[in-house]
PDB file of N, CA and C in Angstrom:
ATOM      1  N   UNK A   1      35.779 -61.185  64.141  1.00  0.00           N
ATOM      2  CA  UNK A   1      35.492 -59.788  64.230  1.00  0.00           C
ATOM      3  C   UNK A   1      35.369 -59.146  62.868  1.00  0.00           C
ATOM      4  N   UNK A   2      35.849 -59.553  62.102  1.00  0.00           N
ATOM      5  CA  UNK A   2      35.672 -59.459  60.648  1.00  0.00           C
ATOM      6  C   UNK A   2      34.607 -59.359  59.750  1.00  0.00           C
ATOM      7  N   UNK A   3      34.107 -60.143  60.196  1.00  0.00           N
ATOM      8  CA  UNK A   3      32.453 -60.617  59.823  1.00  0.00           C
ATOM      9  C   UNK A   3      31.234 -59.700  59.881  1.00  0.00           C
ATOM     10  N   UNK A   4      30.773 -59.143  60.800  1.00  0.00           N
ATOM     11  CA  UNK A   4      29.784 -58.503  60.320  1.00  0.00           C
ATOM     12  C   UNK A   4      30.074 -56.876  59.861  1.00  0.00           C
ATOM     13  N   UNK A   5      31.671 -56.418  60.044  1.00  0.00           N
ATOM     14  CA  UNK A   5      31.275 -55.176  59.554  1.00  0.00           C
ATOM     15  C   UNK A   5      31.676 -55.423  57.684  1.00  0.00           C
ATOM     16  N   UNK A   6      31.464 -56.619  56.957  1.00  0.00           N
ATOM     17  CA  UNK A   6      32.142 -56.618  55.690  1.00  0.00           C
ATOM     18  C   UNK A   6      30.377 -56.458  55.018  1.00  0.00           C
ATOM     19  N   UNK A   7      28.879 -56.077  55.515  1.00  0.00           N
ATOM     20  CA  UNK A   7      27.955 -56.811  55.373  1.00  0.00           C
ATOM     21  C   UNK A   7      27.460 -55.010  54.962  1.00  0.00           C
ATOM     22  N   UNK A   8      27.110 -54.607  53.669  1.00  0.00           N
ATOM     23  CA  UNK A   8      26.538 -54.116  53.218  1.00  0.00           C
ATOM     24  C   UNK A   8      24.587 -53.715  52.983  1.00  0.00           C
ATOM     25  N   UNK A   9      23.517 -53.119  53.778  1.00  0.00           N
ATOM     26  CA  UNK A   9      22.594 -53.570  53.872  1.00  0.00           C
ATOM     27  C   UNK A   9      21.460 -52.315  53.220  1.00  0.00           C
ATOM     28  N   UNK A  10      20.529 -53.135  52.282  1.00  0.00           N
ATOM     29  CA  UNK A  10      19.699 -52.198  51.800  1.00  0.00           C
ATOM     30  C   UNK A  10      20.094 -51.517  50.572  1.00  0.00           C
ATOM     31  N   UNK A  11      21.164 -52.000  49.679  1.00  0.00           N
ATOM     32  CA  UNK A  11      21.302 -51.404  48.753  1.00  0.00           C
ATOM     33  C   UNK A  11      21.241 -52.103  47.297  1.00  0.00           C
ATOM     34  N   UNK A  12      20.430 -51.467  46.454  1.00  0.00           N
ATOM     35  CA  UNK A  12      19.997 -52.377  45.351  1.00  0.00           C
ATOM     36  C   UNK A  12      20.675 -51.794  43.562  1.00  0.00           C
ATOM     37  N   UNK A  13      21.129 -52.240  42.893  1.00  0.00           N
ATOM     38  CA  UNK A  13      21.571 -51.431  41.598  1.00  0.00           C
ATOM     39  C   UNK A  13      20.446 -52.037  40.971  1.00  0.00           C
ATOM     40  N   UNK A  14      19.909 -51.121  39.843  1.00  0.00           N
ATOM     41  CA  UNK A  14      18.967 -51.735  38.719  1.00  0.00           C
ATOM     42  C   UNK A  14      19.762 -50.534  37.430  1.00  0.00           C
ATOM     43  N   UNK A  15      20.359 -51.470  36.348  1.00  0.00           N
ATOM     44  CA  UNK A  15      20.142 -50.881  35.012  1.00  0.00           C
ATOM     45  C   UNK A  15      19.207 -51.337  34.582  1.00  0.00           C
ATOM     46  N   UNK A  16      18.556 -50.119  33.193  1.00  0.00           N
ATOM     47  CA  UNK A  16      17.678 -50.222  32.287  1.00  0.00           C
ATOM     48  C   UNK A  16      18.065 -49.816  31.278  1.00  0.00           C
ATOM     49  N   UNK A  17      17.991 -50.499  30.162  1.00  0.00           N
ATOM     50  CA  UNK A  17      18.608 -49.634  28.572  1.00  0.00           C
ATOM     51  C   UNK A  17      17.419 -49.747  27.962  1.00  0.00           C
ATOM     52  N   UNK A  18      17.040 -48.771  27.231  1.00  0.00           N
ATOM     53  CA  UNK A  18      16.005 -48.711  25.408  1.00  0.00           C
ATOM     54  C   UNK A  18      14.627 -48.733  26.558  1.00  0.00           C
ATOM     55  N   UNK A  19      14.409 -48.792  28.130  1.00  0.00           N
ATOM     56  CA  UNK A  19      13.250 -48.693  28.496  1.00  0.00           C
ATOM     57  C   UNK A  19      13.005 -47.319  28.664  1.00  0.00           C
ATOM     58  N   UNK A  20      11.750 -46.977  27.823  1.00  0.00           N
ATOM     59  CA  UNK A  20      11.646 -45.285  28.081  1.00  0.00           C
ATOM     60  C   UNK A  20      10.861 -45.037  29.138  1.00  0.00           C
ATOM     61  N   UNK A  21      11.220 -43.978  29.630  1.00  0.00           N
ATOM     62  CA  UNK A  21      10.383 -43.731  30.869  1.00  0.00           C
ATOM     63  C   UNK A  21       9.248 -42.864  30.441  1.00  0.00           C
ATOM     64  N   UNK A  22       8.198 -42.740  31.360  1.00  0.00           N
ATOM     65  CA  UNK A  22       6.546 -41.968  31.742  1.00  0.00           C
ATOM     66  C   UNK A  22       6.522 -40.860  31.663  1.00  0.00           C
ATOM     67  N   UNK A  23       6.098 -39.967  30.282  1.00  0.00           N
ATOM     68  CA  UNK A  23       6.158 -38.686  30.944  1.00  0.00           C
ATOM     69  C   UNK A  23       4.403 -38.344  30.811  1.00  0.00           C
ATOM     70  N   UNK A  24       4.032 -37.500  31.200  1.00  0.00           N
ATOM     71  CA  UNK A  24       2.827 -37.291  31.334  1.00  0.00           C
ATOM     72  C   UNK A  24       3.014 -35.394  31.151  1.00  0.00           C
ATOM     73  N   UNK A  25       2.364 -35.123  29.924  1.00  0.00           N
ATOM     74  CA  UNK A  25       2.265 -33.073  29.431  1.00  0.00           C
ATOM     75  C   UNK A  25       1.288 -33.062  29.970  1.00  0.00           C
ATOM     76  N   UNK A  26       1.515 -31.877  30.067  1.00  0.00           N
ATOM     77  CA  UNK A  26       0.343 -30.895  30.659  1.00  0.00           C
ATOM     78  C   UNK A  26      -0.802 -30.542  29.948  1.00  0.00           C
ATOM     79  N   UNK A  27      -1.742 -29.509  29.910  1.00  0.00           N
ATOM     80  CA  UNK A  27      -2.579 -29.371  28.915  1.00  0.00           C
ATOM     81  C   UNK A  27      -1.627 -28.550  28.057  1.00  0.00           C
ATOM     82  N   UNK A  28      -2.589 -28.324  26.976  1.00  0.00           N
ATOM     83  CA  UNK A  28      -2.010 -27.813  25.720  1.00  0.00           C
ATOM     84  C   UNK A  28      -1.974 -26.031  25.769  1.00  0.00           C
ATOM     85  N   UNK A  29      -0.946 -25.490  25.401  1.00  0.00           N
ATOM     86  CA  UNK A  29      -0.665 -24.357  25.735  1.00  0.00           C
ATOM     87  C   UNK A  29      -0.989 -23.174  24.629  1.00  0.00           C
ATOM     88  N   UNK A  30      -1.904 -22.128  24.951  1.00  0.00           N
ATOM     89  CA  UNK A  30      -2.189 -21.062  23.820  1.00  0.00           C
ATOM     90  C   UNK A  30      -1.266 -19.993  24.124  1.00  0.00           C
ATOM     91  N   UNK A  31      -1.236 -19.350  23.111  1.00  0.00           N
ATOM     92  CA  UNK A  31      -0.526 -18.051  23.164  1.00  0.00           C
ATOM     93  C   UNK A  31      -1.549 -16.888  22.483  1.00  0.00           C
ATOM     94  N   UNK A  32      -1.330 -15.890  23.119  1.00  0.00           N
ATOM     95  CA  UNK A  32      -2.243 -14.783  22.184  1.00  0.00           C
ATOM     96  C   UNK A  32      -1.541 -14.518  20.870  1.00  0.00           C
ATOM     97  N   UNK A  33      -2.062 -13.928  19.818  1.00  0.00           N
ATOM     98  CA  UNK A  33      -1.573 -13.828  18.451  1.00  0.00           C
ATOM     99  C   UNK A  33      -0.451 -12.564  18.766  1.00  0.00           C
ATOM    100  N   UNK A  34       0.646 -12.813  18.164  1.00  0.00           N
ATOM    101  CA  UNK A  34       1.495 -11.105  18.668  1.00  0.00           C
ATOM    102  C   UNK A  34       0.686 -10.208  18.007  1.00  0.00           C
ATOM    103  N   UNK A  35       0.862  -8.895  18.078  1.00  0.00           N
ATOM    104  CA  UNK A  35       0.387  -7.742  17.787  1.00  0.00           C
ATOM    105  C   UNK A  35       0.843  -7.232  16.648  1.00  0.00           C
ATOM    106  N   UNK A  36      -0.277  -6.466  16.093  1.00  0.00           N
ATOM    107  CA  UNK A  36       0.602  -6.193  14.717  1.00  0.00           C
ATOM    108  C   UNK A  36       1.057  -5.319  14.411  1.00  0.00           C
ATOM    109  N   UNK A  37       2.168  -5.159  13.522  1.00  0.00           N
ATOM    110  CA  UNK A  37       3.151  -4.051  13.377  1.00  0.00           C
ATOM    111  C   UNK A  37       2.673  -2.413  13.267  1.00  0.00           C
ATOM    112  N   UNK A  38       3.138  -2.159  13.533  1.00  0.00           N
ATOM    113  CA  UNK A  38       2.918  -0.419  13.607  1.00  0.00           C
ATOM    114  C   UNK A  38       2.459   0.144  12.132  1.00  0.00           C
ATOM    115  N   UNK A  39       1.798   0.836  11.999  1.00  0.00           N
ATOM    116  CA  UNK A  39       1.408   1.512  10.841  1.00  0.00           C
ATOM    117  C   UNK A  39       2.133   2.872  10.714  1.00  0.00           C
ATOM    118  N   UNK A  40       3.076   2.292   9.596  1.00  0.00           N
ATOM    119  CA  UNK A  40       4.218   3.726   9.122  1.00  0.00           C
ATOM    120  C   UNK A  40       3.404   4.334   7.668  1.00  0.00           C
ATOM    121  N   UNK A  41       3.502   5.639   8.086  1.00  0.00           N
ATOM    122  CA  UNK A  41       2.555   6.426   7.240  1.00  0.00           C
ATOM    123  C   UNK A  41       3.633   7.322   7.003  1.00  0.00           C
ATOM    124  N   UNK A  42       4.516   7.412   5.465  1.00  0.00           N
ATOM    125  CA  UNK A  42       5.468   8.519   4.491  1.00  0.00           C
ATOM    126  C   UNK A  42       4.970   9.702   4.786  1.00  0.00           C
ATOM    127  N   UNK A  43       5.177  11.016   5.143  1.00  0.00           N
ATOM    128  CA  UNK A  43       4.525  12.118   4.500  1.00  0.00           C
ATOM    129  C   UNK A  43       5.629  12.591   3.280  1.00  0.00           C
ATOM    130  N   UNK A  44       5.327  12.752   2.248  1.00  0.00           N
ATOM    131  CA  UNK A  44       6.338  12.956   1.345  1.00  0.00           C
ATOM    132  C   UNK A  44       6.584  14.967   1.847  1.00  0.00           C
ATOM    133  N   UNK A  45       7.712  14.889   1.397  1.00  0.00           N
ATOM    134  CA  UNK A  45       8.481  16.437   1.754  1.00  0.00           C
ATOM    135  C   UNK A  45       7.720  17.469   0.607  1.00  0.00           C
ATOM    136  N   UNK A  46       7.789  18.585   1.050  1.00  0.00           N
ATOM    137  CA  UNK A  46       7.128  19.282   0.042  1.00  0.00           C
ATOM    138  C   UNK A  46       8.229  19.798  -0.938  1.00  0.00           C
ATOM    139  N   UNK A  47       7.683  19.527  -2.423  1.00  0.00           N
ATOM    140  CA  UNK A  47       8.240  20.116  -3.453  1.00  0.00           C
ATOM    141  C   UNK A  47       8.046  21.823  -3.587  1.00  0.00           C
ATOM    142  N   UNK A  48       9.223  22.462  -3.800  1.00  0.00           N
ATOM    143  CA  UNK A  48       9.636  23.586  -4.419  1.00  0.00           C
ATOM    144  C   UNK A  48       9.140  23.636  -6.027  1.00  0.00           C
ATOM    145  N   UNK A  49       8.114  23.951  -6.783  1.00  0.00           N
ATOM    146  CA  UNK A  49       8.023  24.619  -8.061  1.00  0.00           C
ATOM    147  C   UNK A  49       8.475  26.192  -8.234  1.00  0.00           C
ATOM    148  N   UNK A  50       8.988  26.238  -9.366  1.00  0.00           N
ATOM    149  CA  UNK A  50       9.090  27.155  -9.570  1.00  0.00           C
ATOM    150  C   UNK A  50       8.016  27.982 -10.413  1.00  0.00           C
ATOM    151  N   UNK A  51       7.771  29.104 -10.293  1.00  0.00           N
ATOM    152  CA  UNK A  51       6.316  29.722 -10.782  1.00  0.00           C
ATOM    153  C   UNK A  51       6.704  29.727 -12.903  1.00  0.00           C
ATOM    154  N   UNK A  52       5.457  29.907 -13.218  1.00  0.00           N
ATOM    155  CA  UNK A  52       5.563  29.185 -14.446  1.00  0.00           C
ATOM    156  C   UNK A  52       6.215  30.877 -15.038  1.00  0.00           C
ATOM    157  N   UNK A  53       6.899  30.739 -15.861  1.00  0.00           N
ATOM    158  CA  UNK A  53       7.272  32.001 -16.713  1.00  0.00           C
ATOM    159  C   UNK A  53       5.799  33.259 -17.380  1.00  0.00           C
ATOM    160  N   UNK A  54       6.246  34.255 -17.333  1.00  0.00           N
ATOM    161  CA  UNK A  54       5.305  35.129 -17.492  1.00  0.00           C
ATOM    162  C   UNK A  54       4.347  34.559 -18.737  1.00  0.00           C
ATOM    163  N   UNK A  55       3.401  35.320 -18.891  1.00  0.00           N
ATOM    164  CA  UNK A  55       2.643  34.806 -20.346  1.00  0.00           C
ATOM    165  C   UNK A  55       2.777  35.871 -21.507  1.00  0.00           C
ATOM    166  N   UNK A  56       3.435  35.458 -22.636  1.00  0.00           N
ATOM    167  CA  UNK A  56       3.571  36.577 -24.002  1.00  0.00           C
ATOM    168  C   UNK A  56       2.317  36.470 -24.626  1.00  0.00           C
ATOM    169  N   UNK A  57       1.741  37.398 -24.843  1.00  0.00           N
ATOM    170  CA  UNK A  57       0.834  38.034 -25.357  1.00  0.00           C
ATOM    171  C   UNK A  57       1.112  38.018 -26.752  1.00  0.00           C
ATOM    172  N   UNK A  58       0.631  37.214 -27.346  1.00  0.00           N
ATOM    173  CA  UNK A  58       1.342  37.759 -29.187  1.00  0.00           C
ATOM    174  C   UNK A  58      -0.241  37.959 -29.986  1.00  0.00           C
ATOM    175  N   UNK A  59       0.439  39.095 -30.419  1.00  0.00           N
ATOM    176  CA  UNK A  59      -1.035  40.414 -31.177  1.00  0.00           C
ATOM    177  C   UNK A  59      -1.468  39.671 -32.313  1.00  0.00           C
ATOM    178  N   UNK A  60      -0.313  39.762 -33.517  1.00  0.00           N
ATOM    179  CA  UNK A  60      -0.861  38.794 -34.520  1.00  0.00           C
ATOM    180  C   UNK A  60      -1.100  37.618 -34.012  1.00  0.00           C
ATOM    181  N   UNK A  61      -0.981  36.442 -33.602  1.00  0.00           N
ATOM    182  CA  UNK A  61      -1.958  35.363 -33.367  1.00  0.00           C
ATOM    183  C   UNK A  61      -2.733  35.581 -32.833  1.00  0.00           C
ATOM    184  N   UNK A  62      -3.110  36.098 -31.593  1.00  0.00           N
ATOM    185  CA  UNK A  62      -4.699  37.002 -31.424  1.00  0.00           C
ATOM    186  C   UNK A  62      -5.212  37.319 -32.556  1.00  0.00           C
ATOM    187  N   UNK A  63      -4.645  38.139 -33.044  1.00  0.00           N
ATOM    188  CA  UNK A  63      -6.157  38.706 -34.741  1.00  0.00           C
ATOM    189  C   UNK A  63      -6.029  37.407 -35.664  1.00  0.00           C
ATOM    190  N   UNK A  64      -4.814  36.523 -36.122  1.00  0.00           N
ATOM    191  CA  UNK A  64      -5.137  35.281 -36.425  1.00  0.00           C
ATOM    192  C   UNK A  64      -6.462  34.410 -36.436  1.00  0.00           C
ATOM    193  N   UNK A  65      -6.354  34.178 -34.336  1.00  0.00           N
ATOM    194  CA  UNK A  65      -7.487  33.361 -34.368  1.00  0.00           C
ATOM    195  C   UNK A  65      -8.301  34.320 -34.168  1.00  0.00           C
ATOM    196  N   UNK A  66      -9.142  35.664 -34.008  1.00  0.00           N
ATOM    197  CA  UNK A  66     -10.026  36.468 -34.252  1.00  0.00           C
ATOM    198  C   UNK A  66     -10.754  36.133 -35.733  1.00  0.00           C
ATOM    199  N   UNK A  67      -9.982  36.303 -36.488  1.00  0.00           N
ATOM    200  CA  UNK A  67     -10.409  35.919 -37.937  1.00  0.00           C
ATOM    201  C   UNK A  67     -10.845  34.854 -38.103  1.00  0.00           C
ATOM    202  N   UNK A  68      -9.924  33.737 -37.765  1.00  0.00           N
ATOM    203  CA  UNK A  68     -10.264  32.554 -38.205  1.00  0.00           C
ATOM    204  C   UNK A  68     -12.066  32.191 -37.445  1.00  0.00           C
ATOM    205  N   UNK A  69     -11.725  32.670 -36.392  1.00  0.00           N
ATOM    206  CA  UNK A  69     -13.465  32.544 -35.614  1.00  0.00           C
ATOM    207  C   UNK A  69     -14.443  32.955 -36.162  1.00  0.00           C
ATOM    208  N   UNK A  70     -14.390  34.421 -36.453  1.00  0.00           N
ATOM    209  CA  UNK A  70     -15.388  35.268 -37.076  1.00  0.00           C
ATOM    210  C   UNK A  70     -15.699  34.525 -38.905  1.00  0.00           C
ATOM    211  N   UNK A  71     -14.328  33.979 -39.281  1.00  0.00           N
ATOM    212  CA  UNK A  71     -15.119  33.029 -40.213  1.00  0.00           C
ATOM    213  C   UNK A  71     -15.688  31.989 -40.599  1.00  0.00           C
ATOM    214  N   UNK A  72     -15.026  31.369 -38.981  1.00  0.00           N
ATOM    215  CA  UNK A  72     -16.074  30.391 -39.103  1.00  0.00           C
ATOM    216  C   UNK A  72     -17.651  30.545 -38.968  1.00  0.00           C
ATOM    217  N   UNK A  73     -17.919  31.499 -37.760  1.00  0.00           N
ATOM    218  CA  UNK A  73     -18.867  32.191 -37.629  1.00  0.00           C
ATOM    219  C   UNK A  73     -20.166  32.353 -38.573  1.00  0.00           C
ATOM    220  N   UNK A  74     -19.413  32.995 -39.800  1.00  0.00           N
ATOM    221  CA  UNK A  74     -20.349  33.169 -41.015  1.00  0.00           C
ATOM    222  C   UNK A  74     -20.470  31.870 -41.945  1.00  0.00           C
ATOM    223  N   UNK A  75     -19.859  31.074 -41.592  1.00  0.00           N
ATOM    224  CA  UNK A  75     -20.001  29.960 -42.357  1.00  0.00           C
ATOM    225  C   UNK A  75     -21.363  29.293 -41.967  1.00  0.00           C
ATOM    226  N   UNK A  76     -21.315  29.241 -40.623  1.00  0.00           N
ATOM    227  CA  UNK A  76     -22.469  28.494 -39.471  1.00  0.00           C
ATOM    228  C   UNK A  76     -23.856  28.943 -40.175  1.00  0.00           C
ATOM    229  N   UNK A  77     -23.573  30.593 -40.195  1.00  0.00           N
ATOM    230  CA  UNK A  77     -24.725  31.484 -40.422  1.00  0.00           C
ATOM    231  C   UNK A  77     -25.192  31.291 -41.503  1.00  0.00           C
ATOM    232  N   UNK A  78     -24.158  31.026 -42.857  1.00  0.00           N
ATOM    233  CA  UNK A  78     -24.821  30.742 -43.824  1.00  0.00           C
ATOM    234  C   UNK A  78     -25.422  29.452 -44.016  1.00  0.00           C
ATOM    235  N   UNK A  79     -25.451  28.715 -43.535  1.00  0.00           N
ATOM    236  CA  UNK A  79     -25.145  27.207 -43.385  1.00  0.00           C
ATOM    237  C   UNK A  79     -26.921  27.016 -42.226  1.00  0.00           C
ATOM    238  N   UNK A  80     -27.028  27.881 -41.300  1.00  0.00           N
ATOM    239  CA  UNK A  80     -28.098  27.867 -41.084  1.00  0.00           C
ATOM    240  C   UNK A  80     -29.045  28.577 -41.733  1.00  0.00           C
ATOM    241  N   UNK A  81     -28.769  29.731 -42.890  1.00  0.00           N
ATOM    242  CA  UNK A  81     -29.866  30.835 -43.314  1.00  0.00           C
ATOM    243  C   UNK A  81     -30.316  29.761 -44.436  1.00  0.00           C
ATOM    244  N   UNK A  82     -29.569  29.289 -44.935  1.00  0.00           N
ATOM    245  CA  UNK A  82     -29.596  28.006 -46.334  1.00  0.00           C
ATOM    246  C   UNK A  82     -30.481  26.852 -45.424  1.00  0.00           C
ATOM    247  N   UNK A  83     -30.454  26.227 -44.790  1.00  0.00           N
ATOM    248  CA  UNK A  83     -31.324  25.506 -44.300  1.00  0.00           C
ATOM    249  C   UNK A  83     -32.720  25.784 -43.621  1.00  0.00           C
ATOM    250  N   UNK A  84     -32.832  27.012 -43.220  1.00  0.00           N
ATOM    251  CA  UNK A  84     -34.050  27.806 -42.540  1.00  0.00           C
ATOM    252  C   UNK A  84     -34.770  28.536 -43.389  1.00  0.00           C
ATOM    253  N   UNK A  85     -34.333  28.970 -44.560  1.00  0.00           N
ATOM    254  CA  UNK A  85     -34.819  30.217 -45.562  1.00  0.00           C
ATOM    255  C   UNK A  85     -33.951  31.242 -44.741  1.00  0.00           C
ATOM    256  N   UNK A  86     -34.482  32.021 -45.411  1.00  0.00           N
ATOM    257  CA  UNK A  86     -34.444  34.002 -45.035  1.00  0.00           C
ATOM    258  C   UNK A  86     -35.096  34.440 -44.252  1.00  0.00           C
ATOM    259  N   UNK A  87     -35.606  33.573 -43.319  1.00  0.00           N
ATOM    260  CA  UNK A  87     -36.398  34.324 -41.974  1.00  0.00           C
ATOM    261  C   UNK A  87     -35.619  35.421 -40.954  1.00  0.00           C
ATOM    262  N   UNK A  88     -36.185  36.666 -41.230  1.00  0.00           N
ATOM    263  CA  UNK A  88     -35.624  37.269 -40.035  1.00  0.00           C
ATOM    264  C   UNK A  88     -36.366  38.306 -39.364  1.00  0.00           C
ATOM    265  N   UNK A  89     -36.547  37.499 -38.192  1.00  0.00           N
ATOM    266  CA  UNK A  89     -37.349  37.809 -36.733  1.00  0.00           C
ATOM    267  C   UNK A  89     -36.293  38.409 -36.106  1.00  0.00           C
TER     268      UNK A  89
END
């Protein structure tokens, strides 16, 4: 009576070492390019000037350069009457 229930049926062990197994990929996968970063645009803050100081008027350097003009002036004149003659139209 022993006998046939000691009887194991249909069962198989297999090791395998260093055998690699089958893999088979898929196709090759794209990605869209990411997007590109945001465009940060500074507005710089507005500066406070202060208004420029009044303007001094100074009399003698006015007649200074008055003079100095008016002589150069005649210098020109002579400087052209000497090169032209004494023509005067």
């Amino acid at each position: 009576m022993a006998g046939p229930a000691a009887q194991a049926g249909g069962v198989d062990l297999s090791i395998g070492i260093g055998i690699p197994g089958v893999v088979f990929g898929g196709p090759p996968v794209y990605y869209y390019p990411p997007p590109p970063p945001p465009r940060v645009v500074v507005v710089p803050e507005p500066v406070y000037v202060p208004p420029s100081p009044y303007y001094y008027y100074d009399e003698h350097a006015y007649k200074h350069a008055r003079k100095h003009w008016k002589k150069q002036q005649e210098r020109a004149w002579k400087g052209y009457r000497r090169a032209y003659g004494n023509e005067d139209d």
